[in-house]
N, C-alpha and C. Protein backbone atom coordinates (compact mmCIF):
# COMPACT_ATOMS: atom_id res chain seq x y z
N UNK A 1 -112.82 -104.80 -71.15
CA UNK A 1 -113.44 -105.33 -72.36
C UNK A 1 -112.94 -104.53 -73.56
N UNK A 2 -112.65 -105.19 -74.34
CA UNK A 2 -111.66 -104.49 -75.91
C UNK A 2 -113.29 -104.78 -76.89
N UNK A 3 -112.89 -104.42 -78.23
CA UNK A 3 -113.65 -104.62 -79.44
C UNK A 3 -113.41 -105.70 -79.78
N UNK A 4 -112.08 -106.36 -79.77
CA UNK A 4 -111.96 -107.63 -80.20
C UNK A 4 -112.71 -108.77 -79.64
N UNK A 5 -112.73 -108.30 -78.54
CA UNK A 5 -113.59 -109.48 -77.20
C UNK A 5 -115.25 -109.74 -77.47
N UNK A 6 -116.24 -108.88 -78.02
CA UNK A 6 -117.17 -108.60 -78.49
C UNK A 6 -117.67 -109.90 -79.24
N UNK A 7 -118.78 -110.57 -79.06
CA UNK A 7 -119.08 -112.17 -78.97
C UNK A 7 -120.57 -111.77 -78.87
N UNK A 8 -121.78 -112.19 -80.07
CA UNK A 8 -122.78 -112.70 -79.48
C UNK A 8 -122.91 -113.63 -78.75
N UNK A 9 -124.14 -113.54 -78.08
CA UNK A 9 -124.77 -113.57 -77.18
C UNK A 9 -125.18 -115.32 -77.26
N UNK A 10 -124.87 -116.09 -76.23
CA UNK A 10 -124.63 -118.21 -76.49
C UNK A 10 -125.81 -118.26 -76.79
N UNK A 11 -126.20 -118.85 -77.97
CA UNK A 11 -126.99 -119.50 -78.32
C UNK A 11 -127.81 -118.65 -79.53
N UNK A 12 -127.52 -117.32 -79.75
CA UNK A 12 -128.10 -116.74 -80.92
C UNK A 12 -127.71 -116.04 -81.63
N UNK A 13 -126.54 -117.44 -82.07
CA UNK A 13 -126.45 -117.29 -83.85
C UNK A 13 -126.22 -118.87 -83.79
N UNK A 14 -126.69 -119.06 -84.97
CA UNK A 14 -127.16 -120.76 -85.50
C UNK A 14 -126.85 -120.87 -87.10
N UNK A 15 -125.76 -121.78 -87.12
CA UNK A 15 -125.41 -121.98 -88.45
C UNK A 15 -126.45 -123.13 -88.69
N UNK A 16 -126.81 -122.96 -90.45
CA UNK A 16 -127.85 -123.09 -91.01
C UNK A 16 -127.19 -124.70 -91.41
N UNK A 17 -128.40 -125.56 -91.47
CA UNK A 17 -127.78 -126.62 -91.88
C UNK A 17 -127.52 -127.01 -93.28
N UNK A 18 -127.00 -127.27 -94.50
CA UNK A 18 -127.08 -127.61 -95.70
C UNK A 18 -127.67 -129.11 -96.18
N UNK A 19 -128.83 -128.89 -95.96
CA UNK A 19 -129.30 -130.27 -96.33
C UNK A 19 -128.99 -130.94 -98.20
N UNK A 20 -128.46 -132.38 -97.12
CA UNK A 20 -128.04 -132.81 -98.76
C UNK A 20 -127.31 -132.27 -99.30
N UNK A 21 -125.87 -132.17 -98.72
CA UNK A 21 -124.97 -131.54 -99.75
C UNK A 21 -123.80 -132.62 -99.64
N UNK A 22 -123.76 -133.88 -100.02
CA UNK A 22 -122.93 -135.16 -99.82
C UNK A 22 -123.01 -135.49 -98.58
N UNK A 23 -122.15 -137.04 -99.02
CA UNK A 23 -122.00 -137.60 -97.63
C UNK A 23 -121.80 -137.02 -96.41
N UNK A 24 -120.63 -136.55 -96.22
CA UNK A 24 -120.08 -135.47 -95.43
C UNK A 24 -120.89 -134.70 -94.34
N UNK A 25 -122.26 -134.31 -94.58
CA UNK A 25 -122.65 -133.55 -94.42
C UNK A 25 -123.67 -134.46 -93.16
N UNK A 26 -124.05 -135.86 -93.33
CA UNK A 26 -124.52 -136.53 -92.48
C UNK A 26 -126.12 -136.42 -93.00
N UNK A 27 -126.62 -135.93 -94.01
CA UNK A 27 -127.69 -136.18 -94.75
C UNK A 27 -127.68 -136.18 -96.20
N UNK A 28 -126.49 -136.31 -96.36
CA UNK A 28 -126.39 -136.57 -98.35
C UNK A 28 -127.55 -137.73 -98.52
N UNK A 29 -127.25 -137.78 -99.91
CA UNK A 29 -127.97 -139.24 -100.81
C UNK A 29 -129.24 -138.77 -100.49
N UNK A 30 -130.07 -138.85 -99.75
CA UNK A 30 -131.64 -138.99 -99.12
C UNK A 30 -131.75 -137.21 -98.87
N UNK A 31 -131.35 -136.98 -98.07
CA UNK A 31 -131.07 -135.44 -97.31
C UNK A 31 -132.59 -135.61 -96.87
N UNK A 32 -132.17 -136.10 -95.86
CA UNK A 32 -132.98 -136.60 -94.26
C UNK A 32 -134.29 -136.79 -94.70
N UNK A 33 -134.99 -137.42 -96.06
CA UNK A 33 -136.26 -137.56 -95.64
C UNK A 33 -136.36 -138.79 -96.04
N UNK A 34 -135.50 -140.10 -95.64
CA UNK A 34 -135.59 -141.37 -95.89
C UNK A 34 -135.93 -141.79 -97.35
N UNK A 35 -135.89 -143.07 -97.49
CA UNK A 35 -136.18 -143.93 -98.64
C UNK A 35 -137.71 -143.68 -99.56
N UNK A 36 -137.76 -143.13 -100.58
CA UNK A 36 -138.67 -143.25 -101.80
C UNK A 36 -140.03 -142.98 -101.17
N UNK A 37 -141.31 -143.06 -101.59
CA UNK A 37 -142.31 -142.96 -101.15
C UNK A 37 -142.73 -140.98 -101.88
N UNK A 38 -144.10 -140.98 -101.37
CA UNK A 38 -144.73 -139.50 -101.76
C UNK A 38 -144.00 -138.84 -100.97
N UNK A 39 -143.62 -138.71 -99.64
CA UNK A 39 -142.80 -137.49 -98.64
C UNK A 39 -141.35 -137.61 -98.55
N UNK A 40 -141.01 -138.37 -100.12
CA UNK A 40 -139.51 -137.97 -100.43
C UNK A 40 -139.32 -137.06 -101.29
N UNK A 41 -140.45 -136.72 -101.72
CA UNK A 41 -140.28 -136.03 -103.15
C UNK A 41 -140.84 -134.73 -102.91
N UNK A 42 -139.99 -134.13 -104.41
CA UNK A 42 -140.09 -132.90 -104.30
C UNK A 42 -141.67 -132.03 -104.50
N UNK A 43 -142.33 -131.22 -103.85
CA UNK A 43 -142.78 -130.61 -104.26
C UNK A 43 -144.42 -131.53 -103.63
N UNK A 44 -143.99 -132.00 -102.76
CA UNK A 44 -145.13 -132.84 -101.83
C UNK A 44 -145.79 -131.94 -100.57
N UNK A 45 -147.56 -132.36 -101.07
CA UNK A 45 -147.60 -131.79 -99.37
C UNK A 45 -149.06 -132.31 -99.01
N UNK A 46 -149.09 -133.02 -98.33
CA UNK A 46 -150.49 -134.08 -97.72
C UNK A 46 -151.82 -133.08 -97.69
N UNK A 47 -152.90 -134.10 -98.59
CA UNK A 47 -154.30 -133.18 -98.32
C UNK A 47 -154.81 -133.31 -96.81
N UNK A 48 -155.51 -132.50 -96.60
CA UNK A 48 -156.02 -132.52 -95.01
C UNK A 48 -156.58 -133.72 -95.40
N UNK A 49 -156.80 -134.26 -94.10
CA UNK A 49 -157.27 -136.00 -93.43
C UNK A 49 -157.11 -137.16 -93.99
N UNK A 50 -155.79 -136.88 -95.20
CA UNK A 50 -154.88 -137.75 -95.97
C UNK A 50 -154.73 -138.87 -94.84
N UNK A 51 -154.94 -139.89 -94.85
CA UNK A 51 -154.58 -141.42 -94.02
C UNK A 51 -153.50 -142.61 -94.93
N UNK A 52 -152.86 -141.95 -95.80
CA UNK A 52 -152.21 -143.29 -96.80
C UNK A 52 -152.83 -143.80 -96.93
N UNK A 53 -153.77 -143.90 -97.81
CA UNK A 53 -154.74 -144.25 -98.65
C UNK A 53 -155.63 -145.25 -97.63
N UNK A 54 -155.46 -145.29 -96.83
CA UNK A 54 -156.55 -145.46 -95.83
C UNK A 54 -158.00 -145.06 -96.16
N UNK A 55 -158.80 -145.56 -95.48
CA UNK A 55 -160.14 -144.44 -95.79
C UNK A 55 -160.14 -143.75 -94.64
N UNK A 56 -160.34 -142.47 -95.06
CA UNK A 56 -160.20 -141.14 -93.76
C UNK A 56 -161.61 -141.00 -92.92
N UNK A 57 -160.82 -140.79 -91.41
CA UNK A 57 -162.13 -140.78 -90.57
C UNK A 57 -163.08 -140.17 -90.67
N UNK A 58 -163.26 -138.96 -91.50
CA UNK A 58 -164.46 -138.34 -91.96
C UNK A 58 -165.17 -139.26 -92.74
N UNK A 59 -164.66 -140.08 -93.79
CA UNK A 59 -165.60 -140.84 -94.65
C UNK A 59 -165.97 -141.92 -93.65
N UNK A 60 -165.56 -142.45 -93.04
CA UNK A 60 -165.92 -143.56 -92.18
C UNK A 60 -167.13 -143.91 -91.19
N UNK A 61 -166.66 -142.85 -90.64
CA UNK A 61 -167.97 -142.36 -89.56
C UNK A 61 -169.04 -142.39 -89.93
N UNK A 62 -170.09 -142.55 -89.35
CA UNK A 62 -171.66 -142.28 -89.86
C UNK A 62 -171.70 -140.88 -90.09
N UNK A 63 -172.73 -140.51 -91.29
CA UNK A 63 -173.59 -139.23 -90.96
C UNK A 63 -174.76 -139.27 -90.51
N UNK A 64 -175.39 -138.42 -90.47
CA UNK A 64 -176.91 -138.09 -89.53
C UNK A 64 -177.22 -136.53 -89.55
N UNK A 65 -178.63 -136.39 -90.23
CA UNK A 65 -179.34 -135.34 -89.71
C UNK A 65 -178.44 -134.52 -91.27
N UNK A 66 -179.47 -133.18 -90.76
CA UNK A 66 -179.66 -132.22 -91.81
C UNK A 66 -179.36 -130.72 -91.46
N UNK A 67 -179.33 -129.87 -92.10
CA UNK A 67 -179.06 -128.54 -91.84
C UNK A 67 -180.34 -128.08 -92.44
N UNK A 68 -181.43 -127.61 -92.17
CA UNK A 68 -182.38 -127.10 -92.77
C UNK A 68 -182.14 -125.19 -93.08
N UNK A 69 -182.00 -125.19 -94.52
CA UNK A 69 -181.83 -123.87 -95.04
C UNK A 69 -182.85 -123.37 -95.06
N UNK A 70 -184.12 -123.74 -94.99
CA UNK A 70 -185.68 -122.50 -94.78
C UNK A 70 -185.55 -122.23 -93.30
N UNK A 71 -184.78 -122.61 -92.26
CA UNK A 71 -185.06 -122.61 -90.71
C UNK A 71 -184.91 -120.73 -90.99
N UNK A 72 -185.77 -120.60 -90.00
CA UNK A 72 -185.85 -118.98 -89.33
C UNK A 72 -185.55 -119.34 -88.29
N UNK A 73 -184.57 -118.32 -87.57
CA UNK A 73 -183.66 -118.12 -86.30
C UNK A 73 -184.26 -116.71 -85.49
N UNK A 74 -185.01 -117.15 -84.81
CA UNK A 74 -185.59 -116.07 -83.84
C UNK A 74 -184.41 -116.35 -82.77
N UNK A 75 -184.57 -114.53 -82.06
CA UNK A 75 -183.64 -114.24 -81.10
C UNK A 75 -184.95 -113.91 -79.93
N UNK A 76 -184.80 -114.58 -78.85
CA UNK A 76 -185.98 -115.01 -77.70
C UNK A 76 -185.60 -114.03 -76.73
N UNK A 77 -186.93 -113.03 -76.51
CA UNK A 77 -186.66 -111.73 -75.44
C UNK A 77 -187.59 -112.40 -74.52
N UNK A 78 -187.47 -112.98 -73.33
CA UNK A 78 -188.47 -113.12 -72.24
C UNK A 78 -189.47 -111.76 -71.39
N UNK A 79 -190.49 -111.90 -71.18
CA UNK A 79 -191.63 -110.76 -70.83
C UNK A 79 -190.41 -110.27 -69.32
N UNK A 80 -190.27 -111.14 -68.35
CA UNK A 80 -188.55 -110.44 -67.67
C UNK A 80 -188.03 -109.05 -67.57
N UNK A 81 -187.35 -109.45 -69.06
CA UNK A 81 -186.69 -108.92 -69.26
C UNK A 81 -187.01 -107.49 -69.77
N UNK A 82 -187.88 -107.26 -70.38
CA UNK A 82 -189.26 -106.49 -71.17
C UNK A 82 -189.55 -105.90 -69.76
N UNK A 83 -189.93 -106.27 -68.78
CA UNK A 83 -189.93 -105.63 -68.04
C UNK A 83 -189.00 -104.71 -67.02
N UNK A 84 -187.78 -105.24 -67.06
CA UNK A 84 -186.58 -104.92 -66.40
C UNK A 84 -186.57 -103.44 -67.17
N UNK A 85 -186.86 -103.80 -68.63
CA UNK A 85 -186.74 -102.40 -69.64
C UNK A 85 -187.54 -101.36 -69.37
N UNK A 86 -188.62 -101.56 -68.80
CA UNK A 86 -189.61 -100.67 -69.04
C UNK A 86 -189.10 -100.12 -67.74
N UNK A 87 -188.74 -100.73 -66.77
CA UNK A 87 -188.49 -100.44 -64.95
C UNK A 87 -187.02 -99.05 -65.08
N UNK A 88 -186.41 -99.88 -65.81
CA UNK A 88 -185.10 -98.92 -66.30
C UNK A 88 -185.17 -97.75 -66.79
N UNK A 89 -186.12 -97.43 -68.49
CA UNK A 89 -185.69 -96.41 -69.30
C UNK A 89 -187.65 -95.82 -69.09
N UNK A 90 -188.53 -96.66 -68.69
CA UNK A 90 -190.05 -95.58 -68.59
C UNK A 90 -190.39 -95.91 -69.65
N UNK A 91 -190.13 -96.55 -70.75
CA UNK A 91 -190.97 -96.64 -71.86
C UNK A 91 -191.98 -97.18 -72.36
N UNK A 92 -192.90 -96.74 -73.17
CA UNK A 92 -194.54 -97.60 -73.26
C UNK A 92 -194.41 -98.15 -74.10
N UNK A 93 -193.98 -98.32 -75.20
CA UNK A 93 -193.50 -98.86 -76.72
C UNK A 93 -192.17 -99.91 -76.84
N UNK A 94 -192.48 -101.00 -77.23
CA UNK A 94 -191.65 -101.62 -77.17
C UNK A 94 -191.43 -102.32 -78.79
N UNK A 95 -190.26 -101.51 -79.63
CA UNK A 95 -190.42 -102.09 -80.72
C UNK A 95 -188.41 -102.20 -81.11
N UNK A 96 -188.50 -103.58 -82.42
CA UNK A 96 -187.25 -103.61 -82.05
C UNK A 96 -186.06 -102.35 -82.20
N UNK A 97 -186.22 -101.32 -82.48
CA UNK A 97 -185.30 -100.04 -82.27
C UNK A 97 -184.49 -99.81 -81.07
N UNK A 98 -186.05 -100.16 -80.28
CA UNK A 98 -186.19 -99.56 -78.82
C UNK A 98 -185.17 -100.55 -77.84
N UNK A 99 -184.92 -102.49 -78.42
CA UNK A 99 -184.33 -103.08 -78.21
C UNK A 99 -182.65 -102.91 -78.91
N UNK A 100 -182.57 -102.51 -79.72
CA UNK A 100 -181.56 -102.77 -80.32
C UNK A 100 -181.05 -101.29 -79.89
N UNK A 101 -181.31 -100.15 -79.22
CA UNK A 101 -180.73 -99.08 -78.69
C UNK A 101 -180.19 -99.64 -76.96
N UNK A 102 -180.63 -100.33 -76.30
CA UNK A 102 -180.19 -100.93 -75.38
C UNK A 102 -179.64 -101.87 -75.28
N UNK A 103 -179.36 -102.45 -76.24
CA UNK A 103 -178.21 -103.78 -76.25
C UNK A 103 -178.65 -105.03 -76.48
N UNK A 104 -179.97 -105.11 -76.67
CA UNK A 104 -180.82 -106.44 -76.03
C UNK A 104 -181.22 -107.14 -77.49
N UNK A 105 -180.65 -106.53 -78.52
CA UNK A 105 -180.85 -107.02 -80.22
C UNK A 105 -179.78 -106.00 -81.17
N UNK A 106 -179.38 -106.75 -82.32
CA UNK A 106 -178.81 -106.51 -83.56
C UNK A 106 -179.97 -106.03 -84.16
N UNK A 107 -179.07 -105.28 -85.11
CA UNK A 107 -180.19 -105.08 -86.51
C UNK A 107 -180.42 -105.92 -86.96
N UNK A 108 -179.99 -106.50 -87.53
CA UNK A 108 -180.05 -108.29 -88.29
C UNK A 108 -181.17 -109.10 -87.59
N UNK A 109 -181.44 -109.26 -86.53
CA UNK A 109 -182.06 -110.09 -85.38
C UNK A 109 -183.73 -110.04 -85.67
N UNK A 110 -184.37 -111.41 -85.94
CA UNK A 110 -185.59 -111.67 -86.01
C UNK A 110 -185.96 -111.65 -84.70
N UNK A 111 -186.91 -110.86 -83.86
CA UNK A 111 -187.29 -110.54 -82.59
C UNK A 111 -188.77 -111.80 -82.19
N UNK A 112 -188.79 -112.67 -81.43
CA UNK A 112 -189.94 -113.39 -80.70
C UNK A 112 -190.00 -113.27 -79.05
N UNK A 113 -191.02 -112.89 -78.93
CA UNK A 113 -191.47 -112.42 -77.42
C UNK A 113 -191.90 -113.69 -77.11
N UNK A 114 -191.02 -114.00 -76.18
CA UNK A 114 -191.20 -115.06 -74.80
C UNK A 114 -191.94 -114.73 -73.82
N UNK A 115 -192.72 -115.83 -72.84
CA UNK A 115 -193.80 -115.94 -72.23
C UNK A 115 -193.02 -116.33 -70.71
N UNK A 116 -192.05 -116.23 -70.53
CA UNK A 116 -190.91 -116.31 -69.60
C UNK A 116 -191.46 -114.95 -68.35
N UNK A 117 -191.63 -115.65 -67.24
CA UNK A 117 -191.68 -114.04 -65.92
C UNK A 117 -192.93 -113.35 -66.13
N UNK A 118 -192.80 -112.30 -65.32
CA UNK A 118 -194.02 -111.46 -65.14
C UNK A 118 -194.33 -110.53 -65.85
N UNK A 119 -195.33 -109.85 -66.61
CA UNK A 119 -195.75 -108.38 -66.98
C UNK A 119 -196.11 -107.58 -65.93
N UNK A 120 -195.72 -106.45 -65.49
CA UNK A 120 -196.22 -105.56 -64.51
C UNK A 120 -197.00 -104.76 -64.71
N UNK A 121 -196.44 -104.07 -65.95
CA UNK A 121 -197.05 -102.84 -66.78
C UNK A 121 -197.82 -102.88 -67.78
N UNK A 122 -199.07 -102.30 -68.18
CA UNK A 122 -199.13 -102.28 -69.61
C UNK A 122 -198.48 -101.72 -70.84
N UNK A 123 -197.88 -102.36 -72.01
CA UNK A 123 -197.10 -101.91 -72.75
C UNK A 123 -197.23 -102.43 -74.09
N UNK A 124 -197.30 -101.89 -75.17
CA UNK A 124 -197.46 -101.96 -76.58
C UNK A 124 -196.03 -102.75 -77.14
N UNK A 125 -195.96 -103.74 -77.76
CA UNK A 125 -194.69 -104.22 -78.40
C UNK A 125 -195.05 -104.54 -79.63
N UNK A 126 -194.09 -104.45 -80.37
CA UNK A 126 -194.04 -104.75 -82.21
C UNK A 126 -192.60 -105.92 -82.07
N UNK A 127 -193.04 -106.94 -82.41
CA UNK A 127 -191.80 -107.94 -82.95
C UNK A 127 -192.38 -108.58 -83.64
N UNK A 128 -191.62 -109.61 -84.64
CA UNK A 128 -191.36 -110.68 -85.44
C UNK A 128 -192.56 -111.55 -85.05
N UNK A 129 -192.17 -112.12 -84.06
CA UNK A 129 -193.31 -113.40 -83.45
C UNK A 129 -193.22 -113.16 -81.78
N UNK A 130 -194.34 -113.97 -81.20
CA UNK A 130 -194.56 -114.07 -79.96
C UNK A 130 -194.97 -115.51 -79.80
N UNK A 131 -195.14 -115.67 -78.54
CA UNK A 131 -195.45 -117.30 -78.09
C UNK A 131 -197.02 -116.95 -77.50
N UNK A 132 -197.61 -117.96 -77.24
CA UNK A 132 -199.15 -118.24 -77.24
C UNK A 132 -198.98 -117.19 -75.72
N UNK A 133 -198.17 -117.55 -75.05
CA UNK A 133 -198.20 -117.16 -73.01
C UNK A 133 -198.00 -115.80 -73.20
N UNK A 134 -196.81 -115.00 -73.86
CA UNK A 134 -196.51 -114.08 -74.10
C UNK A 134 -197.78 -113.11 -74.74
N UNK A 135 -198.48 -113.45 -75.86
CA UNK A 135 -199.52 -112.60 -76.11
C UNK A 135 -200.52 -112.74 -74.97
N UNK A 136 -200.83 -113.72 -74.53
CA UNK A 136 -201.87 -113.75 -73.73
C UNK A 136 -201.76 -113.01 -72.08
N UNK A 137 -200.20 -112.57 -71.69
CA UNK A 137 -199.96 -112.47 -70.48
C UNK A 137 -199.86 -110.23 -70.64
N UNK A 138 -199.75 -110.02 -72.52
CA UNK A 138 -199.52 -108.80 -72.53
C UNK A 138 -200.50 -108.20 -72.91
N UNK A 139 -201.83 -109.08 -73.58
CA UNK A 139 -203.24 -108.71 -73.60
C UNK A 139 -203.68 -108.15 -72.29
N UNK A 140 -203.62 -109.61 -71.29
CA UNK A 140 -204.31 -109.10 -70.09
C UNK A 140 -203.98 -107.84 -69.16
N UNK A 141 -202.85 -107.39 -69.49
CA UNK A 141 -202.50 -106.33 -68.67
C UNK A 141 -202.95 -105.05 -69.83
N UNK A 142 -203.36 -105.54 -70.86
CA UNK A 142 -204.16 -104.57 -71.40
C UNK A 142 -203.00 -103.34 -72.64
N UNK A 143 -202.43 -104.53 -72.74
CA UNK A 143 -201.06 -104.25 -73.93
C UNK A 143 -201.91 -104.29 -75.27
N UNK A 144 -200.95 -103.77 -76.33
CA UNK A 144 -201.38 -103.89 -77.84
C UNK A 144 -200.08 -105.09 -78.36
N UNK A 145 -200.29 -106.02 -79.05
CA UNK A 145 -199.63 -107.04 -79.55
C UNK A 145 -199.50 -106.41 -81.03
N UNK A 146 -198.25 -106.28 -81.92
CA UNK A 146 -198.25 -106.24 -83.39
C UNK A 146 -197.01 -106.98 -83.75
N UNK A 147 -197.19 -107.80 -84.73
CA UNK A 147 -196.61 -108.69 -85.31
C UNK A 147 -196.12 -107.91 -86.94
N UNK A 148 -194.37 -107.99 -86.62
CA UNK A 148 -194.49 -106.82 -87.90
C UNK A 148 -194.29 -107.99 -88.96
C-alpha cells in the first residue's frame, strides 16, 4: 500500500447536490419542488394540522367536558400501607414529613387517608383529608385523627 493508493472509505464521502443550478443539473427551472403553489416558494413552512385549507381534524371533531381549575388533587395513602409503615420504622406519629422521609409523598403532595386494609396499631396521623372508613377504622383502635 503507497500514499497514493489511500481512498476513503465506499460510501463516505457524498457530493452535495446543487439544487437548481440549470437544466443540466436535472432539477433546474423548478429545482425539484414542482409547479407553483405555497410549497414552491421561498421561505414556506406548514402550520401544525395545516390540511390545505381543509378544515383540520382538531376543529372537526367534537369537544366534550371540562378541565376544572378549583379541582384539589389529593395523593391517596391506604390504612395498608400506614401500616406496613408503622411494622417497618416503629413509629406512633404519622404526619406528612414522616411520609415524605420514606418515599410514600412529595413535598408538594396534598395527603388523604384511605379506608383501604387493616389498622393493627394505634397511631396518631395529621393529613390533608381522610375518608369517612379511614377515620372511623383509626378512632376505633384508639388513634388521634388531625386534619391539618
Amino acid at each position: 500500500m503507497n500514499l497514493q493508493d489511500l481512498k476513503p472509505a465506499k460510501g463516505s464521502v457524498k457530493t452535495n447536490y446543487r439544487r437548481g443550478r440549470g437544466q443540466g443539473s436535472g432539477g433546474g427551472g423548478t429545482a425539484t419542488r414542482g409547479h407553483k403553489g405555497a410549497k414552491s416558494r421561498s421561505g414556506y413552512s406548514s402550520k401544525r394540522g395545516f390540511e390545505g385549507g381543509q378544515m383540520p381534524l382538531q376543529r372537526r371533531l367534537p369537544k366534550f367536558g371540562f378541565k376544572n381549575v378549583n379541582r384539589v388533587e389529593y395523593l391517596g395513602i391506604n390504612l395498608h400501607n400506614i401500616q406496613k409503615l408503622i411494622d417497618a420504622k416503629q413509629v406512633a406519629e404519622i404526619t406528612p414529613e414522616v411520609l415524605m422521609a420514606n418515599g410514600m409523598a412529595s413535598k408538594t403532595d396534598l395527603i388523604k387517608i384511605l379506608g383501604t386494609g387493616e389498622l393493627k396499631s394505634k397511631v396518631n396521623i395529621h393529613a390533608h383529608a381522610f375518608s369517612a372508613a379511614a377515620k372511623t377504622a383509626i378512632e376505633a383502635k384508639g388513634g388521634v385523627v388531625t386534619e391539618l
